[in-house]
N, C-alpha and C. Protein backbone atom coordinates (compact mmCIF):
# COMPACT_ATOMS: atom_id res chain seq x y z
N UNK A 1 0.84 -1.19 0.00
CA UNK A 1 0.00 0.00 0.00
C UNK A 1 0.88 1.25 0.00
N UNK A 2 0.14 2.52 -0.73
CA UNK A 2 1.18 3.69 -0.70
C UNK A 2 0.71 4.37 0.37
N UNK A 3 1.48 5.50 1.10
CA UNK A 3 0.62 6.07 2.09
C UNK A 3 1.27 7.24 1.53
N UNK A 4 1.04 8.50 2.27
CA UNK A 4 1.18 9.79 2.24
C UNK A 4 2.34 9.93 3.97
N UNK A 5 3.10 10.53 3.86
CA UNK A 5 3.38 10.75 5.17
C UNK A 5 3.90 12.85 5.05
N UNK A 6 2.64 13.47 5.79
CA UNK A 6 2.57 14.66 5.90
C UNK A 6 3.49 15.18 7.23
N UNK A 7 4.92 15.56 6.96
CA UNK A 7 5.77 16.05 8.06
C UNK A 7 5.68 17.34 8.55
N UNK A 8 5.30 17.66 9.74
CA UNK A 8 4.46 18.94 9.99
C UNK A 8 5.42 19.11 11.28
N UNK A 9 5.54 20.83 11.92
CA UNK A 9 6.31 20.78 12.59
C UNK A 9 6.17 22.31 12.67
N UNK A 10 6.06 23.20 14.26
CA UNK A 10 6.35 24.38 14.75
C UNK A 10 6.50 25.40 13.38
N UNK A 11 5.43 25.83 13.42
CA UNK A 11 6.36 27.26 12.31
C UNK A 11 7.11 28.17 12.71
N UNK A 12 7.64 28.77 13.94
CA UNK A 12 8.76 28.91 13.75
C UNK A 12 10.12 28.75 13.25
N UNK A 13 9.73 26.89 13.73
CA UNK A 13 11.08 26.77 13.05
C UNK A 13 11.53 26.68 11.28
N UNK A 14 10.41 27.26 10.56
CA UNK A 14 10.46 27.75 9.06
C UNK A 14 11.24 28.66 9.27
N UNK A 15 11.39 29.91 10.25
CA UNK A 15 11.93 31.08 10.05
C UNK A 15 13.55 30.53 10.53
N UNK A 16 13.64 29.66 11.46
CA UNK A 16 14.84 29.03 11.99
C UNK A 16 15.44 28.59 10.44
N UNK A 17 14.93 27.82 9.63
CA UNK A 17 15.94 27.23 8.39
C UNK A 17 15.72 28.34 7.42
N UNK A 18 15.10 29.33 7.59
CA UNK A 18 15.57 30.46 5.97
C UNK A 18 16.39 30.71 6.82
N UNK A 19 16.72 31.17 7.62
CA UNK A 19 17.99 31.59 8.27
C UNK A 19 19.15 30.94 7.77
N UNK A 20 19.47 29.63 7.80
CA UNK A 20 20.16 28.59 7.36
C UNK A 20 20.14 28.20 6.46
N UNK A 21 19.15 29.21 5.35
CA UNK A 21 18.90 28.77 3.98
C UNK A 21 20.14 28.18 3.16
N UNK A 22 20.06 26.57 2.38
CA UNK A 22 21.00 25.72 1.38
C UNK A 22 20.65 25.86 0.41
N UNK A 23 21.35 26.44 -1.06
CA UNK A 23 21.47 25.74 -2.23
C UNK A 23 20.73 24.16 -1.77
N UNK A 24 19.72 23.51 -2.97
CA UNK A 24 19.64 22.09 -2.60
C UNK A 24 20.22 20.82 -2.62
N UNK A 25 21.39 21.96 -4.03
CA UNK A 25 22.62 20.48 -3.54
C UNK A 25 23.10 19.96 -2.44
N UNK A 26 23.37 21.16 -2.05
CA UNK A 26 24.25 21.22 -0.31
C UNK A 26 23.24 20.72 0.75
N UNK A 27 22.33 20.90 0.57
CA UNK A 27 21.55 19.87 1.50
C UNK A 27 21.38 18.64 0.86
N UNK A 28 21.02 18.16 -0.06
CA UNK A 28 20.85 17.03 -0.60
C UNK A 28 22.10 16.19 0.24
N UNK A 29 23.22 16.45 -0.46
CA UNK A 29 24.62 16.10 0.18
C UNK A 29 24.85 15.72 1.45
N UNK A 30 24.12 16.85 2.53
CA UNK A 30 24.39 15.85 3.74
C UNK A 30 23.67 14.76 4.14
N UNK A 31 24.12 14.05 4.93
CA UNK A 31 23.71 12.62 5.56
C UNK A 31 22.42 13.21 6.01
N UNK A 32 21.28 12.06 6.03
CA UNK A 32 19.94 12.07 6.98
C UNK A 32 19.30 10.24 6.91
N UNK A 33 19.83 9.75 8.08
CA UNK A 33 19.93 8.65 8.35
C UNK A 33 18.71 7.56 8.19
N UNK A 34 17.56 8.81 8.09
CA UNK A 34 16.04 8.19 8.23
C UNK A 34 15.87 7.91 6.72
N UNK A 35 16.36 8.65 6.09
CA UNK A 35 16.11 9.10 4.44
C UNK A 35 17.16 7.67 3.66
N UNK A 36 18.34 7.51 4.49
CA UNK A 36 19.20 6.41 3.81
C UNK A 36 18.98 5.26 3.88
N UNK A 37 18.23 4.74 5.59
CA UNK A 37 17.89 3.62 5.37
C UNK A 37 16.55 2.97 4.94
N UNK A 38 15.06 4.47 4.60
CA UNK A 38 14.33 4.17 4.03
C UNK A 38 14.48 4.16 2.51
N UNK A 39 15.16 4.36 1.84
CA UNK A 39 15.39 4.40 0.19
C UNK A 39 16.31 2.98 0.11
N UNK A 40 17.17 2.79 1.15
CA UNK A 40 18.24 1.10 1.09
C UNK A 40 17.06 0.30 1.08
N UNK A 41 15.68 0.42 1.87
CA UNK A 41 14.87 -0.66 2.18
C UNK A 41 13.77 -0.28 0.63
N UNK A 42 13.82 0.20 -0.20
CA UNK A 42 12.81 0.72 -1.03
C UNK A 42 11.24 0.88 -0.38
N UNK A 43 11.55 1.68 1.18
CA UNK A 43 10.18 2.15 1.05
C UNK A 43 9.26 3.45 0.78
N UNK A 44 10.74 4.48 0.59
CA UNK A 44 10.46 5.63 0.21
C UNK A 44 10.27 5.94 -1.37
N UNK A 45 9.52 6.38 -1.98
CA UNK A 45 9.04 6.17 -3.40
C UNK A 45 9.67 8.35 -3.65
N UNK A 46 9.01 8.85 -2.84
CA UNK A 46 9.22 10.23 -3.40
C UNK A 46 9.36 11.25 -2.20
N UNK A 47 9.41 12.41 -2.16
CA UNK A 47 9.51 13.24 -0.73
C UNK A 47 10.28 14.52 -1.03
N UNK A 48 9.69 15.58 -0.44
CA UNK A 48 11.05 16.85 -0.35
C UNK A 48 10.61 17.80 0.55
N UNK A 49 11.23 18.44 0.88
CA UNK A 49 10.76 19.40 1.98
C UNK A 49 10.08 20.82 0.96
N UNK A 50 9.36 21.75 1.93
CA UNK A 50 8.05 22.49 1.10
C UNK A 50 8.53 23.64 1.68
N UNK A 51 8.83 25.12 0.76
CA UNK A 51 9.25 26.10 1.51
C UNK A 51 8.32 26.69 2.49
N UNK A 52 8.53 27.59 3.40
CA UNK A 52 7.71 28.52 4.36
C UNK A 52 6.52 28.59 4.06
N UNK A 53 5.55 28.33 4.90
CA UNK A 53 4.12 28.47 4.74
C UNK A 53 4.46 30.20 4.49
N UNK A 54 4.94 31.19 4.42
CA UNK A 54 4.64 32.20 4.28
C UNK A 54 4.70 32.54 2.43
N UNK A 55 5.32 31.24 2.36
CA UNK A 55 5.27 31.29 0.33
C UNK A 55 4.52 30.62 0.06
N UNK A 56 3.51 30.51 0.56
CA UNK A 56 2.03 29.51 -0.12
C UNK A 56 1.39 30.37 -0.22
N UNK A 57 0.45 29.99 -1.18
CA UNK A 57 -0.87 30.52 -1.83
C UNK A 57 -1.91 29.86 -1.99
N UNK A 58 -3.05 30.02 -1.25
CA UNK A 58 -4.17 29.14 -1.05
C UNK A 58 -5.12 30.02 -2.36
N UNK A 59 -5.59 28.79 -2.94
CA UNK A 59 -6.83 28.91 -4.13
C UNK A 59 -7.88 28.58 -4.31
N UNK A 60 -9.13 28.69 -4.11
CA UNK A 60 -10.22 29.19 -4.15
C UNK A 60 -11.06 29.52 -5.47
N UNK A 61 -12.26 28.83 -5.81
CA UNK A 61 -12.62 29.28 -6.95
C UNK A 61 -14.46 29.29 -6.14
N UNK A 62 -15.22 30.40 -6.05
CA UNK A 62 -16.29 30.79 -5.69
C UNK A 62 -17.27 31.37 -6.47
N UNK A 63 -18.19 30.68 -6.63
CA UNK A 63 -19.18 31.56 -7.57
C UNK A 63 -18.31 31.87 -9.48
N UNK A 64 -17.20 30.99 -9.75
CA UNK A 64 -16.85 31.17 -10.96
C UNK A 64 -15.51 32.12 -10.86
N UNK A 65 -15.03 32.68 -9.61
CA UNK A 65 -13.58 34.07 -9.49
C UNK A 65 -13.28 33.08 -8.91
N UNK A 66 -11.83 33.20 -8.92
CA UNK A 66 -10.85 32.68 -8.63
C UNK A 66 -9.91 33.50 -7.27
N UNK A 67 -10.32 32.73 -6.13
CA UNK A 67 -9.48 33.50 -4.90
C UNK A 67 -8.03 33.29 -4.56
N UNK A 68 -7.22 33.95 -4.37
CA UNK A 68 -6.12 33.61 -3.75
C UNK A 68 -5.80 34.27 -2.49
N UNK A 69 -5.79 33.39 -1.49
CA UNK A 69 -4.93 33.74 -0.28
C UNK A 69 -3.33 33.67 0.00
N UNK A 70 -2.85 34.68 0.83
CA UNK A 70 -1.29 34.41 1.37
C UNK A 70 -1.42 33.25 2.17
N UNK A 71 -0.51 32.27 2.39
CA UNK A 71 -0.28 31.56 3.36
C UNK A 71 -1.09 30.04 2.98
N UNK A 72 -0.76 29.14 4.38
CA UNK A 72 -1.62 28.01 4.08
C UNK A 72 -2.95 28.57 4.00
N UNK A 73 -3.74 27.42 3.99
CA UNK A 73 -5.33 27.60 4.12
C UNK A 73 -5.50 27.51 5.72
N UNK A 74 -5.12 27.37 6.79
CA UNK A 74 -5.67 27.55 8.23
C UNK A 74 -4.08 28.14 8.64
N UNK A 75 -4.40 28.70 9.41
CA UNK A 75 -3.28 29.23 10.62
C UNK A 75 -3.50 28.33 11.80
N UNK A 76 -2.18 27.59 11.62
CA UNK A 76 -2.00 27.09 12.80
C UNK A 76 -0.38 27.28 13.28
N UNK A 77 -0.82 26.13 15.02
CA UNK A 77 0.84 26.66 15.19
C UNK A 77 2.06 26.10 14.58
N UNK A 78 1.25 24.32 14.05
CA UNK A 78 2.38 23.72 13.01
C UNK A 78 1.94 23.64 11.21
N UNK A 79 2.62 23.67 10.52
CA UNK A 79 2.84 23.51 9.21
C UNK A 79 3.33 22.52 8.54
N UNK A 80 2.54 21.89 7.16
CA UNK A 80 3.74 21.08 6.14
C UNK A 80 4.84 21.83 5.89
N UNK A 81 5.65 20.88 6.74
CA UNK A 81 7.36 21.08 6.41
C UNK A 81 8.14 20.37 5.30
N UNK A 82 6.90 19.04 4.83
CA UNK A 82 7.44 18.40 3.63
C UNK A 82 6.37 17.26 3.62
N UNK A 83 6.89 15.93 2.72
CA UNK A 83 6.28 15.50 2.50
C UNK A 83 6.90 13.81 1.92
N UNK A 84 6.53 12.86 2.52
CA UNK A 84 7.25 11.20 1.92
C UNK A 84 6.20 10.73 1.31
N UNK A 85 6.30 9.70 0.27
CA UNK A 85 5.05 8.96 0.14
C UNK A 85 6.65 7.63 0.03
N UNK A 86 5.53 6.71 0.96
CA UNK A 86 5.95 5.42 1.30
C UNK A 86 5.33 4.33 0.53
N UNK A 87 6.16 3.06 0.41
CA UNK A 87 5.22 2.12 0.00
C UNK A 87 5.37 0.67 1.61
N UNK A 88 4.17 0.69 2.05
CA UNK A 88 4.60 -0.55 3.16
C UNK A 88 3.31 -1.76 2.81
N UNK A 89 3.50 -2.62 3.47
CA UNK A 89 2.63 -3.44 3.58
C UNK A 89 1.33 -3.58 4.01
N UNK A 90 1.63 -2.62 5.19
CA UNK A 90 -0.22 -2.01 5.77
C UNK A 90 -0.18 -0.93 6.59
N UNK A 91 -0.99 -0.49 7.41
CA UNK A 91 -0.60 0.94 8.03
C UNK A 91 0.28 0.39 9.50
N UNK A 92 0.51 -0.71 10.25
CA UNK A 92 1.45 -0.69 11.20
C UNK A 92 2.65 -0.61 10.62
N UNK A 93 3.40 -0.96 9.91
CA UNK A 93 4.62 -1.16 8.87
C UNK A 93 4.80 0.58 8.18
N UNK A 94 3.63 1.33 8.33
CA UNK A 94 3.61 2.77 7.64
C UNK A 94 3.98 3.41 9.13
N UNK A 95 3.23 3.36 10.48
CA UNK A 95 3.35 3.73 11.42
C UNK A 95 4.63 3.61 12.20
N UNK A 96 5.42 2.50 11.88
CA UNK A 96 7.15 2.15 12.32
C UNK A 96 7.83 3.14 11.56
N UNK A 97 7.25 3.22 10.00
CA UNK A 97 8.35 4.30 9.67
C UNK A 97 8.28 5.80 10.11
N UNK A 98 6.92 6.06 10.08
CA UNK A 98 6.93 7.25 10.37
C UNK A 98 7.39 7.60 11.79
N UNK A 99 7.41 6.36 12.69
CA UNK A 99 7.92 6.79 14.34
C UNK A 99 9.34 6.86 14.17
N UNK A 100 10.14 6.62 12.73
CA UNK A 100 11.39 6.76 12.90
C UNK A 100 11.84 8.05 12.50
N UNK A 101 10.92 8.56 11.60
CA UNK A 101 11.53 9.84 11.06
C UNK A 101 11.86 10.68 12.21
N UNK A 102 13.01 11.40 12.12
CA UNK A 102 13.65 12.65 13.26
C UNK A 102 12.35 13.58 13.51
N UNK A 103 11.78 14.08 12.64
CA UNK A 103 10.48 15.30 13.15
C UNK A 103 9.62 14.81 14.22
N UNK A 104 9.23 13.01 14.00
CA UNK A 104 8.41 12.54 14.84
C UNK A 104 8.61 13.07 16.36
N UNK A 105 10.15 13.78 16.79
CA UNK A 105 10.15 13.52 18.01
C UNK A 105 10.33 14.97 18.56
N UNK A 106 9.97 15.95 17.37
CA UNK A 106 9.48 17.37 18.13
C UNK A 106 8.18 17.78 17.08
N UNK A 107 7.99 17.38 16.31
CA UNK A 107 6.83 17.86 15.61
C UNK A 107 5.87 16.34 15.29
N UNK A 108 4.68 16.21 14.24
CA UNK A 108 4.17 15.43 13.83
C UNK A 108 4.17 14.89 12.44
N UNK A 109 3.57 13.73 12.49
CA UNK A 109 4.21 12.87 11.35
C UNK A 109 2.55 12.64 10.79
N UNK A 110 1.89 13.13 9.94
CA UNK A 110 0.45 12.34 9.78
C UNK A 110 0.67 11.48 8.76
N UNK A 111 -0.03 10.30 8.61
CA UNK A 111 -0.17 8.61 7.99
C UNK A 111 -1.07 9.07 7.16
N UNK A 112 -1.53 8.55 5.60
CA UNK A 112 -2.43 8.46 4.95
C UNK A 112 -2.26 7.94 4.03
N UNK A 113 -2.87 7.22 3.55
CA UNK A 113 -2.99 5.69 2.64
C UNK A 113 -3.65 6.25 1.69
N UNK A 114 -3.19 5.95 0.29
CA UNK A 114 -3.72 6.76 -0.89
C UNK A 114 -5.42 5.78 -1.54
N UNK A 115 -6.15 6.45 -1.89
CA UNK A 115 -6.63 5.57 -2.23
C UNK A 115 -7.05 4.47 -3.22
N UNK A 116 -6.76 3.60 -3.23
CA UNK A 116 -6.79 2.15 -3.80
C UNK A 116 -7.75 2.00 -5.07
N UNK A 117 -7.17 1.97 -5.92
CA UNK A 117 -8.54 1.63 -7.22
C UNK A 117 -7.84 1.58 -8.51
């Protein structure tokens, strides 16, 4: 099964990495241990991190006009910080990986299984 794994996490700390803003080579390049041994095991299919909710644009089409908002669509206190899609066997096997990823253990990891057809 494929799942979705939505990596969400403090928006602050968006303003913490433009600070630290990488070229994406240079990040690509360094080590991330969660990322090496899920691609060695082929369960990571795709993934990348998503700039600052303050560079999103929410869209809207009402009555036939077309809306655009700054930002996500809700203000909250955490944000998509990125994004995996996995392939596992069922959602406990989706739930091990996602308890491994590093964010799991200051931000959240949401599970979602694409749907099947």
């Amino acid at each position: 099964m494929k799942f979705m794994m939505l990596v969400c996490h403090d928006t602050s700390l968006f303003e913490d990495e433009s600070a630290q803003d990488q070229p994406a080579e240079t990040a690509q390049d360094s080590s991330f241990p969660w990322l090496d041994e899920m691609i060695a095991r082929g369960v990571r299919l795709d993934g990348d991190r998503l700039r600052p909710p303050s560079e999103a644009t929410t869209v809207r089409v009402r009555g036939g006009a077309v809306l655009l908002g700054d930002g996500p669509f809700a203000e909250t206190k955490e944000a998509i910080a990125g994004y995996d899609v996995i392939e596992c066997a069922d959602l406990d096997e989706a739930i091990k990986v996602a308890a491994k990823h590093p964010v799991a253990e200051f931000g959240a990891i949401e599970v979602r299984p694409f749907w099947q057809g």
